[in-house]
PDB file of N, CA and C in Angstrom:
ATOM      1  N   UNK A   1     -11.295  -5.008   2.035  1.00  0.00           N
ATOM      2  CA  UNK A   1     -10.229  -4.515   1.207  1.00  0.00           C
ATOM      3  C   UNK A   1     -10.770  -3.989  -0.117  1.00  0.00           C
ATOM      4  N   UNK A   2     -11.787  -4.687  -0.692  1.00  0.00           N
ATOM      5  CA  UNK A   2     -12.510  -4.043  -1.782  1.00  0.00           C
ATOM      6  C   UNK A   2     -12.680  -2.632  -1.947  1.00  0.00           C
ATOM      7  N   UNK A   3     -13.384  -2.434  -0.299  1.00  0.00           N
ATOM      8  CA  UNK A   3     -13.672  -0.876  -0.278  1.00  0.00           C
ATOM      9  C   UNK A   3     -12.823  -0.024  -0.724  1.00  0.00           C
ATOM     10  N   UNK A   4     -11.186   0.204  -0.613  1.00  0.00           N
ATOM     11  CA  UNK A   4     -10.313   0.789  -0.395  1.00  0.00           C
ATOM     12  C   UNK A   4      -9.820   0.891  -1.800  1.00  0.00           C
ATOM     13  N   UNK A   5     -10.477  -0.056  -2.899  1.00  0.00           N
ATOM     14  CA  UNK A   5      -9.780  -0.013  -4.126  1.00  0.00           C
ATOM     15  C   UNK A   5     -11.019   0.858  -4.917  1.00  0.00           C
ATOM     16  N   UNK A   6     -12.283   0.316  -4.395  1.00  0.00           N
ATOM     17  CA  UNK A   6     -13.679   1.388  -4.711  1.00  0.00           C
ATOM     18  C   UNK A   6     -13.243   2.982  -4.323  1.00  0.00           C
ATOM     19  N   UNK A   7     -12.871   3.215  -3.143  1.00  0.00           N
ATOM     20  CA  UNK A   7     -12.347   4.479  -2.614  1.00  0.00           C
ATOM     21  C   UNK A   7     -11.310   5.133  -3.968  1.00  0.00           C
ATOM     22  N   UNK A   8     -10.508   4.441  -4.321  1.00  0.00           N
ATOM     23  CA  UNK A   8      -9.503   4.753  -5.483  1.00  0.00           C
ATOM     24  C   UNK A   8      -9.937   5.015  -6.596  1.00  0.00           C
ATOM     25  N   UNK A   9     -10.976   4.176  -7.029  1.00  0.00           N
ATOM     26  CA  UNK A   9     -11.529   3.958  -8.654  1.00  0.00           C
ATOM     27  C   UNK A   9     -12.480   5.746  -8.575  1.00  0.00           C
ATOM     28  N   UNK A  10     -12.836   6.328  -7.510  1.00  0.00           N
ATOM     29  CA  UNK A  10     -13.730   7.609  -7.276  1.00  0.00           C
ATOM     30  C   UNK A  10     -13.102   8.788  -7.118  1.00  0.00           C
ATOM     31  N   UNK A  11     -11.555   8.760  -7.571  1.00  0.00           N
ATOM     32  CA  UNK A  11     -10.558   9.930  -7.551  1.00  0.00           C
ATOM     33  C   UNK A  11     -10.645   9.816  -9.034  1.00  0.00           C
ATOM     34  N   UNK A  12      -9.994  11.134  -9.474  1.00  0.00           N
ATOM     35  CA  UNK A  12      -9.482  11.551 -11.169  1.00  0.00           C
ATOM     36  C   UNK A  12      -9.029  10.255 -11.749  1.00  0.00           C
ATOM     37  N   UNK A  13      -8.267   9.324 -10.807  1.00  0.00           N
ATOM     38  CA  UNK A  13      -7.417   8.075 -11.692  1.00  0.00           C
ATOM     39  C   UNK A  13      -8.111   7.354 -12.644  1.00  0.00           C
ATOM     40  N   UNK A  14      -7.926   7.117 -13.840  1.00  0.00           N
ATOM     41  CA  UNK A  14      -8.505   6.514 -14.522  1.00  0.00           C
ATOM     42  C   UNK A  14      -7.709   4.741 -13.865  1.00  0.00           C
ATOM     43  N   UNK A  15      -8.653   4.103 -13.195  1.00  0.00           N
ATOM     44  CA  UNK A  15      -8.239   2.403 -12.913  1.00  0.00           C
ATOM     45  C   UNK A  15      -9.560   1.667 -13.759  1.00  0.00           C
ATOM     46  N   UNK A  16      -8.580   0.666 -13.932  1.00  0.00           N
ATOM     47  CA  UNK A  16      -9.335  -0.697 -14.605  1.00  0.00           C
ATOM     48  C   UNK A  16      -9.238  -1.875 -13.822  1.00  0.00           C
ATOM     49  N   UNK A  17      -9.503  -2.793 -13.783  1.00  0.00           N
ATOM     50  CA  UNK A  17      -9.397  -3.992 -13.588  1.00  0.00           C
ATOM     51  C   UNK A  17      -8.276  -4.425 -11.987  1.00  0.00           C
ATOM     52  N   UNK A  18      -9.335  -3.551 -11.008  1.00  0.00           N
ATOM     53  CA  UNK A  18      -8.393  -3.737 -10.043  1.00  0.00           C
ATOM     54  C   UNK A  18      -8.814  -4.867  -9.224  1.00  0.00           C
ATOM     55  N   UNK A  19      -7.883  -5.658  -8.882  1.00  0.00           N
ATOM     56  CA  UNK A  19      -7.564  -6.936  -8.024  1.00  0.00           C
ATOM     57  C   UNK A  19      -8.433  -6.614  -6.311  1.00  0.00           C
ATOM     58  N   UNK A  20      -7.877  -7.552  -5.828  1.00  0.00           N
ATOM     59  CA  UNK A  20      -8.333  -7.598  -4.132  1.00  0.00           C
ATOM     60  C   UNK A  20      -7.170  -7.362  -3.340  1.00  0.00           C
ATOM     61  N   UNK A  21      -7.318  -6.509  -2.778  1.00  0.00           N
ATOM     62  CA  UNK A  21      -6.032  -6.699  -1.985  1.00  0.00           C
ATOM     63  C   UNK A  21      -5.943  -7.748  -0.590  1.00  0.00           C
ATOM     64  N   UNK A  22      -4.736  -8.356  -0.677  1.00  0.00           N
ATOM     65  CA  UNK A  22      -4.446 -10.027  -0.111  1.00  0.00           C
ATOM     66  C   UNK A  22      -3.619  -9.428   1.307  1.00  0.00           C
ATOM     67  N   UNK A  23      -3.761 -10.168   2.262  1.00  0.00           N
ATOM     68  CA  UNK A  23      -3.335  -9.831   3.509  1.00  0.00           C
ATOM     69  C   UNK A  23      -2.197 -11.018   3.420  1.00  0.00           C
ATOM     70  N   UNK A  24      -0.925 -11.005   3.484  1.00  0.00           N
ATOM     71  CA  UNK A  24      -0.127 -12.194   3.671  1.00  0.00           C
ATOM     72  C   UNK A  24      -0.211 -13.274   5.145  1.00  0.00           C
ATOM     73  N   UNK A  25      -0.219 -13.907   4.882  1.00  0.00           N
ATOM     74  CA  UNK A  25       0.005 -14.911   6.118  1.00  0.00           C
ATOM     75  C   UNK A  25       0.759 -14.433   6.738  1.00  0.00           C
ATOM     76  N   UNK A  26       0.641 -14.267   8.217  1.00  0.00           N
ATOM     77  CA  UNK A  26       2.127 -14.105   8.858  1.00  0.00           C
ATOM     78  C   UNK A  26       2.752 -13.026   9.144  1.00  0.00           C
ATOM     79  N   UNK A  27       2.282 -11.756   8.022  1.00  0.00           N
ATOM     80  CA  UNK A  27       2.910 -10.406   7.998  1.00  0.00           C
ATOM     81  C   UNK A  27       1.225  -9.739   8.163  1.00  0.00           C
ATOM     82  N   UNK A  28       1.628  -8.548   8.566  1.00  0.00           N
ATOM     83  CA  UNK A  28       0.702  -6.989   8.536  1.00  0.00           C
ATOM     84  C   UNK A  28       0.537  -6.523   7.472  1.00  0.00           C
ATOM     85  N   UNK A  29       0.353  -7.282   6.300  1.00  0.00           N
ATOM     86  CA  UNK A  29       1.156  -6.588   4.841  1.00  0.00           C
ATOM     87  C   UNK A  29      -0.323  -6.697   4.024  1.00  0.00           C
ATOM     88  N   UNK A  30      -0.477  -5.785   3.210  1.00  0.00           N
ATOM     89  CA  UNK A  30      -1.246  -6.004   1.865  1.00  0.00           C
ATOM     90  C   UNK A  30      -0.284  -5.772   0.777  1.00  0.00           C
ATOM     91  N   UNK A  31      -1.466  -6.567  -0.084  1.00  0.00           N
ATOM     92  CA  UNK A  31      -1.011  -6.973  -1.694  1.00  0.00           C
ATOM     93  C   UNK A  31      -2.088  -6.699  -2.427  1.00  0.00           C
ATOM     94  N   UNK A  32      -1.662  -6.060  -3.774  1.00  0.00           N
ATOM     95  CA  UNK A  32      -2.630  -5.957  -4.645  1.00  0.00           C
ATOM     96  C   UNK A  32      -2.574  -5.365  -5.922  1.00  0.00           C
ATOM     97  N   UNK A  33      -3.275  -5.406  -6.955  1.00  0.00           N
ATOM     98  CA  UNK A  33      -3.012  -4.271  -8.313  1.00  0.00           C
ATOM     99  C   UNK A  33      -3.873  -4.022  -9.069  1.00  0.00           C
ATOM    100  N   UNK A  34      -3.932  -3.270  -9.967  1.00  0.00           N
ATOM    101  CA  UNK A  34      -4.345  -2.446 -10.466  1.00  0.00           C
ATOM    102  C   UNK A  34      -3.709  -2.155 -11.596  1.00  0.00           C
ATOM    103  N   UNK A  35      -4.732  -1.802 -12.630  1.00  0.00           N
ATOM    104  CA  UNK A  35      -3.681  -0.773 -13.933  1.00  0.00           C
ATOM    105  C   UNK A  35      -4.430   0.600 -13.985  1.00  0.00           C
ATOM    106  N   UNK A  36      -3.810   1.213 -13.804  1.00  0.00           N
ATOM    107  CA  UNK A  36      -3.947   2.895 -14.194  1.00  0.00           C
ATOM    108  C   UNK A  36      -3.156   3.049 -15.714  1.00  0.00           C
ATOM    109  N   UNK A  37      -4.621   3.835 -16.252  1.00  0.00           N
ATOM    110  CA  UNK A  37      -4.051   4.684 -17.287  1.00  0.00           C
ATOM    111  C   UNK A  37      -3.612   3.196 -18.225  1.00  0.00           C
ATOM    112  N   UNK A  38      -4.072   2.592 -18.215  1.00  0.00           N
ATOM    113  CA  UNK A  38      -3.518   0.742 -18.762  1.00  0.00           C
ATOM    114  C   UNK A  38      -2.549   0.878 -18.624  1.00  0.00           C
ATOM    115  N   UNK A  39      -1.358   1.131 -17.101  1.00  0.00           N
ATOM    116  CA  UNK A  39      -0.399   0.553 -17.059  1.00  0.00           C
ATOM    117  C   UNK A  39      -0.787  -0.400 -15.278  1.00  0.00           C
ATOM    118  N   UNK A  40      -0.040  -1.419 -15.890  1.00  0.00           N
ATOM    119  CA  UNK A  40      -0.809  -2.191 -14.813  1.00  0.00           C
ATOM    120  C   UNK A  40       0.332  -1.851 -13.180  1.00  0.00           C
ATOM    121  N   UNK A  41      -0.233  -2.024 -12.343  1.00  0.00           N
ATOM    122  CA  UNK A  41       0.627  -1.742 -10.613  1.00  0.00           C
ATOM    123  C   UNK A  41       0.360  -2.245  -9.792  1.00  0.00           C
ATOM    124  N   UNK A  42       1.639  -2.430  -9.071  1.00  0.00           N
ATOM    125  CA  UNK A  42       1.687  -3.576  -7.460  1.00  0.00           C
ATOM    126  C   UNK A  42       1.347  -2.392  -6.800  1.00  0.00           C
ATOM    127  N   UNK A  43       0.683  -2.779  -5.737  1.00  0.00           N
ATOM    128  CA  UNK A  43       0.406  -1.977  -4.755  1.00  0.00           C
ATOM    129  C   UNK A  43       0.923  -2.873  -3.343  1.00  0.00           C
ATOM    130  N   UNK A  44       1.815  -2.363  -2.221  1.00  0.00           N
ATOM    131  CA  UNK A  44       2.276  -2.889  -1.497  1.00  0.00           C
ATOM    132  C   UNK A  44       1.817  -2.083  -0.414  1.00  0.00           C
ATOM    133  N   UNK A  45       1.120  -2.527   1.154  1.00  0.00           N
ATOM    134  CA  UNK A  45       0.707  -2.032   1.840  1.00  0.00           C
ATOM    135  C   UNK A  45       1.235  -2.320   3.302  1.00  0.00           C
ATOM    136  N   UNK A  46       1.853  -1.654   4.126  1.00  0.00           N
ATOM    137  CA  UNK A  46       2.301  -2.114   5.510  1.00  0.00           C
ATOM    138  C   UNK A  46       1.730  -1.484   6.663  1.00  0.00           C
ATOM    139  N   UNK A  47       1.150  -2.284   7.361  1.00  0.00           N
ATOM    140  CA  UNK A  47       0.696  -1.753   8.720  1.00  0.00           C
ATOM    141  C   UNK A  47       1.286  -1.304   9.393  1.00  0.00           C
ATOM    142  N   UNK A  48       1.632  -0.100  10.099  1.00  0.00           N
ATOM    143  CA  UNK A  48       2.077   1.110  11.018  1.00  0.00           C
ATOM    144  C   UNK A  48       1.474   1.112  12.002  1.00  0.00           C
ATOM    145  N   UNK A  49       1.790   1.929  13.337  1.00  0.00           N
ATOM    146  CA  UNK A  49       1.727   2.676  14.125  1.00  0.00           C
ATOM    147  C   UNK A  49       2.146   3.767  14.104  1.00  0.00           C
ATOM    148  N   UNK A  50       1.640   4.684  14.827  1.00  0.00           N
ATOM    149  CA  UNK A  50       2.805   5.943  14.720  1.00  0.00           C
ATOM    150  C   UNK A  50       3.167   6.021  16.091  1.00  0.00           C
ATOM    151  N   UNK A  51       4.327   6.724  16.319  1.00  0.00           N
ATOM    152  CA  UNK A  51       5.077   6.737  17.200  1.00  0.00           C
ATOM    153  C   UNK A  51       4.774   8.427  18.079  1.00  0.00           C
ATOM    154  N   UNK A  52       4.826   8.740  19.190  1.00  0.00           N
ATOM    155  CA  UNK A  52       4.908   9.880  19.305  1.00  0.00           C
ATOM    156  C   UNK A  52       6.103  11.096  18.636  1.00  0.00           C
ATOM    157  N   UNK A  53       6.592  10.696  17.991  1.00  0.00           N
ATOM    158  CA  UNK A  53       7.699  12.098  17.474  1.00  0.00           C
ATOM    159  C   UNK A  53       6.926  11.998  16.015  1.00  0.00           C
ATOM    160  N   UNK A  54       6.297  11.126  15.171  1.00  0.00           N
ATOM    161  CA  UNK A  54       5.523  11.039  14.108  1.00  0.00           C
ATOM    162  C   UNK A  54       6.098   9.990  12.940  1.00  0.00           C
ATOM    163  N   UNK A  55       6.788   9.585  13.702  1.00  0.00           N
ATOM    164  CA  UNK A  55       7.325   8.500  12.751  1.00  0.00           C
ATOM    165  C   UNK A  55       6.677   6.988  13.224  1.00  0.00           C
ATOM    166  N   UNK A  56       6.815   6.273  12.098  1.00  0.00           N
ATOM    167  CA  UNK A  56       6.333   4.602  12.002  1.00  0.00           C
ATOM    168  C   UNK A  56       6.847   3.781  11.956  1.00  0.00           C
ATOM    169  N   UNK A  57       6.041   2.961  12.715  1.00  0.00           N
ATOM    170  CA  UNK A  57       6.843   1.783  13.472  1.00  0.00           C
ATOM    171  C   UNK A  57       6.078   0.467  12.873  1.00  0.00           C
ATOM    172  N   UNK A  58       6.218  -0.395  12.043  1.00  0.00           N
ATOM    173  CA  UNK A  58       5.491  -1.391  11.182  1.00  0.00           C
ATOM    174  C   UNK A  58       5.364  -3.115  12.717  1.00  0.00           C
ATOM    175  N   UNK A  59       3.831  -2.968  12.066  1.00  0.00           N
ATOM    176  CA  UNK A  59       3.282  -3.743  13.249  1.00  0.00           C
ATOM    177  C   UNK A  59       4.209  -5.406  13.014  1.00  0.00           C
ATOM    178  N   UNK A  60       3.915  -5.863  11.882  1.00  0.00           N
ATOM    179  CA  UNK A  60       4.365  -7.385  11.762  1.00  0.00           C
ATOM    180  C   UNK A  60       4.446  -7.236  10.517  1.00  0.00           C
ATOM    181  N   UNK A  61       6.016  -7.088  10.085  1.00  0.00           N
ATOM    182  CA  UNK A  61       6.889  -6.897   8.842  1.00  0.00           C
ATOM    183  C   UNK A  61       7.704  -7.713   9.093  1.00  0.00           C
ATOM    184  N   UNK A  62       8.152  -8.964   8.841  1.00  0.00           N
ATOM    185  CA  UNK A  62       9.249  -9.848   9.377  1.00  0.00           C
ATOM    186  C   UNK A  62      10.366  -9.181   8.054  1.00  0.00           C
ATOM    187  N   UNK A  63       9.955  -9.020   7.147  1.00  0.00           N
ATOM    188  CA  UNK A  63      11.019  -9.019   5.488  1.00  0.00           C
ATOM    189  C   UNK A  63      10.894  -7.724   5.520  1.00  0.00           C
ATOM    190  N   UNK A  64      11.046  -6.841   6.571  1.00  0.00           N
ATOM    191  CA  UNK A  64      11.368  -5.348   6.121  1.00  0.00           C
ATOM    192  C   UNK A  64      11.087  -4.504   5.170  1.00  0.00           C
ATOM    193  N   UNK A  65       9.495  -4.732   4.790  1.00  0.00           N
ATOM    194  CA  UNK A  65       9.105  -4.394   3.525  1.00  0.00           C
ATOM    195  C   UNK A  65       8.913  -2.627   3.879  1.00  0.00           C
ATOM    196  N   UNK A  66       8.523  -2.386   5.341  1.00  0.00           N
ATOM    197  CA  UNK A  66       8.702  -0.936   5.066  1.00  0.00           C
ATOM    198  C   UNK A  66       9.414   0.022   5.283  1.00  0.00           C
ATOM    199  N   UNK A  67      10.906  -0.762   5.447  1.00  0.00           N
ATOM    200  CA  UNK A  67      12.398  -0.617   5.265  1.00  0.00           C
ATOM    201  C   UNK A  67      12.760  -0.484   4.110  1.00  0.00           C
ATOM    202  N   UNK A  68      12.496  -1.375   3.082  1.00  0.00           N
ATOM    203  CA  UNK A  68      12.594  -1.371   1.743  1.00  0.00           C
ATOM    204  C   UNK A  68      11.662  -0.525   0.892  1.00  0.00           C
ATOM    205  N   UNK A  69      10.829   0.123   1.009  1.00  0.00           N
ATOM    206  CA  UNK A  69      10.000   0.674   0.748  1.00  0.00           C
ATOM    207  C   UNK A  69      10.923   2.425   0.993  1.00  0.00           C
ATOM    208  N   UNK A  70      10.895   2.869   1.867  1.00  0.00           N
ATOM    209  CA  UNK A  70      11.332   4.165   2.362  1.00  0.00           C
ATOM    210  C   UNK A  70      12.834   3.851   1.631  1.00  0.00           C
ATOM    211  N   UNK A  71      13.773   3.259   1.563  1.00  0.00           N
ATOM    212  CA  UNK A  71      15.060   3.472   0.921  1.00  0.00           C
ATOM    213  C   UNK A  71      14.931   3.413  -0.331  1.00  0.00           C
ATOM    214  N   UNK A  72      14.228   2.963  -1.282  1.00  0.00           N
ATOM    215  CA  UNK A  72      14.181   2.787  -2.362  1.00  0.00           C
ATOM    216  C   UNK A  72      13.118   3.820  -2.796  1.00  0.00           C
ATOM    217  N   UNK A  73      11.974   4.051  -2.573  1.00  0.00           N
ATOM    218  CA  UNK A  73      11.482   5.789  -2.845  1.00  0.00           C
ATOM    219  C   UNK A  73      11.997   6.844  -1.842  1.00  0.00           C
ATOM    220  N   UNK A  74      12.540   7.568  -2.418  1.00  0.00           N
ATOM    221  CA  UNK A  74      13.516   8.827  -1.500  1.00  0.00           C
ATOM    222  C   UNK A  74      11.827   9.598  -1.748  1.00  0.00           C
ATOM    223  N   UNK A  75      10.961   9.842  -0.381  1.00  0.00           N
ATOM    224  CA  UNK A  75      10.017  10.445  -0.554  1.00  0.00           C
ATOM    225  C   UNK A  75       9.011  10.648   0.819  1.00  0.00           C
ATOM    226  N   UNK A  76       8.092  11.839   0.527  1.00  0.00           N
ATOM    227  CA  UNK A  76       7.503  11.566   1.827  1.00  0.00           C
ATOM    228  C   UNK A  76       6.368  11.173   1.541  1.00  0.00           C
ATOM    229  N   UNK A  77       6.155   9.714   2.545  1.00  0.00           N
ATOM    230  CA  UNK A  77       5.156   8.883   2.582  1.00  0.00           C
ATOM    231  C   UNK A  77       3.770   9.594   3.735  1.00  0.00           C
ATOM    232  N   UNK A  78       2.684   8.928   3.071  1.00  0.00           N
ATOM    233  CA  UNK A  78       1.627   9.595   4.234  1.00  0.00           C
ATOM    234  C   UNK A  78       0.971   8.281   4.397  1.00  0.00           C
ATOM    235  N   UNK A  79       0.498   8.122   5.846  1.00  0.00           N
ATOM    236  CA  UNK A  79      -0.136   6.779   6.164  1.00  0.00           C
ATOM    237  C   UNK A  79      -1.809   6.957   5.762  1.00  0.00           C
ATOM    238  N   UNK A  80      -2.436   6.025   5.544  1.00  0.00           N
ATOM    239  CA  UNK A  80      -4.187   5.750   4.879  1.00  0.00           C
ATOM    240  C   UNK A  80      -4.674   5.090   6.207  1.00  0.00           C
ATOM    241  N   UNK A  81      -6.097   4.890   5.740  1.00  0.00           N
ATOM    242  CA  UNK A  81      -6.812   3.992   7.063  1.00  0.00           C
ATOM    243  C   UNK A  81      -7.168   3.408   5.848  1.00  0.00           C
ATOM    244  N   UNK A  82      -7.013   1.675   6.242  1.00  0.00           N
ATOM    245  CA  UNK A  82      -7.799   0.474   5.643  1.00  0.00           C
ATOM    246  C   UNK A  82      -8.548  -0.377   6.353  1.00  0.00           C
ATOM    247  N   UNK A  83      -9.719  -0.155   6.576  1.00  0.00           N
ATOM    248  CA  UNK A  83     -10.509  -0.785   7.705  1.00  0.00           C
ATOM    249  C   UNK A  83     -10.157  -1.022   8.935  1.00  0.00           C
ATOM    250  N   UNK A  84     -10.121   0.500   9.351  1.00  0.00           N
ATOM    251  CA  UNK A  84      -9.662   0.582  10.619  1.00  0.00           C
ATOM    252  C   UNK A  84      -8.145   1.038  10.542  1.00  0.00           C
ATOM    253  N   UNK A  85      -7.123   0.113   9.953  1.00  0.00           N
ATOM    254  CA  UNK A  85      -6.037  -0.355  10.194  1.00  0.00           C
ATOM    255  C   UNK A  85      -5.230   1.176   9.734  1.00  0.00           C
ATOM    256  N   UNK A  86      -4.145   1.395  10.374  1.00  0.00           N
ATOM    257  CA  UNK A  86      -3.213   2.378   9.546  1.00  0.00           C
ATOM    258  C   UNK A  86      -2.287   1.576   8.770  1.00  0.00           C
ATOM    259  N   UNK A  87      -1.999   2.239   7.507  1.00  0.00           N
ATOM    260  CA  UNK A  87      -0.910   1.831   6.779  1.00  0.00           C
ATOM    261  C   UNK A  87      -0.081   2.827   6.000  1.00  0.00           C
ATOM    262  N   UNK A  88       0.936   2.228   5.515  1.00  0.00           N
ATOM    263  CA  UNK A  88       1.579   2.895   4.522  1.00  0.00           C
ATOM    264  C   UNK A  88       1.780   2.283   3.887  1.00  0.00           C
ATOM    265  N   UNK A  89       2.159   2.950   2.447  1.00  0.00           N
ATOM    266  CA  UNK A  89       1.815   2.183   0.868  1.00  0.00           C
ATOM    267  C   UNK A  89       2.485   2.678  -0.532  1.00  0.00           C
ATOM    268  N   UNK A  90       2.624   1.819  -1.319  1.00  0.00           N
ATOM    269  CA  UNK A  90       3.498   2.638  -2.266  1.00  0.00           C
ATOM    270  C   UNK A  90       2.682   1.481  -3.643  1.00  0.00           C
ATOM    271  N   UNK A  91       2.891   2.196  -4.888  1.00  0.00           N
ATOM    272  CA  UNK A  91       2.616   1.621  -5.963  1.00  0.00           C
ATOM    273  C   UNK A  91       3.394   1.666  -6.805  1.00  0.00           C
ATOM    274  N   UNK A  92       3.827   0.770  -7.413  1.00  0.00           N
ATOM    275  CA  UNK A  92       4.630   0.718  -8.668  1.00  0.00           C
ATOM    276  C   UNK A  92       4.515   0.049  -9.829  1.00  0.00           C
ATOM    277  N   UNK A  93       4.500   0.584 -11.171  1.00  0.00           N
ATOM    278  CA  UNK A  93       4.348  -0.204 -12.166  1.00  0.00           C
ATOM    279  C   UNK A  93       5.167  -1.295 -12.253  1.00  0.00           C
ATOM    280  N   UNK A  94       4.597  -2.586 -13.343  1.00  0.00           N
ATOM    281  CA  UNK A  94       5.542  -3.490 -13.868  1.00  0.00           C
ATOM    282  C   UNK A  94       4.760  -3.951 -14.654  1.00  0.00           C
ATOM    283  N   UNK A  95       5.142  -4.719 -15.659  1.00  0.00           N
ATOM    284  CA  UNK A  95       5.293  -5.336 -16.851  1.00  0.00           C
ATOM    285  C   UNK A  95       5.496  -4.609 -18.020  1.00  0.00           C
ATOM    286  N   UNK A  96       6.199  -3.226 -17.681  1.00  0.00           N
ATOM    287  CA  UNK A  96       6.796  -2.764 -18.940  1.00  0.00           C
ATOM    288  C   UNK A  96       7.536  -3.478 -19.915  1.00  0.00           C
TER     289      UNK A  96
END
């Protein structure tokens, strides 16, 4: 998971002090953050499949995180490879 935040820190983004990203017990899910630009961000990650028409189908999401994810950013998402794995992912600031 390191790799994937090394992969990040080697784009334009100015990141600092980025975390590990944590695989939850139980779920397909990563966790993790970061501050860009010193604002600090969750990074939330869900394992996919894709489906033949091109849409995703989340491997082991029990809490509908990438249900909640797609309704709450009105946007189009693109899936990553994280060691191996496909996912989709979204970041958001907090501790404003």
């Amino acid at each position: 998971m390191k790799r994937a935040l090394e992969a990040l820190q080697k784009t334009n983004l100015v990141i600092s002090h980025a975390g590990e990203l944590k695989e939850l017990d139980g779920e397909s899910v990563l966790l993790g953050s970061a501050e860009v630009f010193g604002t600090p961000y969750h990074f939330t990650f869900v394992e996919v499949e894709e489906d033949r028409d091109g849409s995703w189908r989340p491997v082991n999401d029990p809490y509908d995180r990438l249900d909640e994810i797609e309704r709450l950013y009105d946007a189009k998402f693109y899936s990553t490879e994280i060691n191996g794995r496909l996912y989709v992912g979204v970041a958001h600031p907090y501790g404003l």
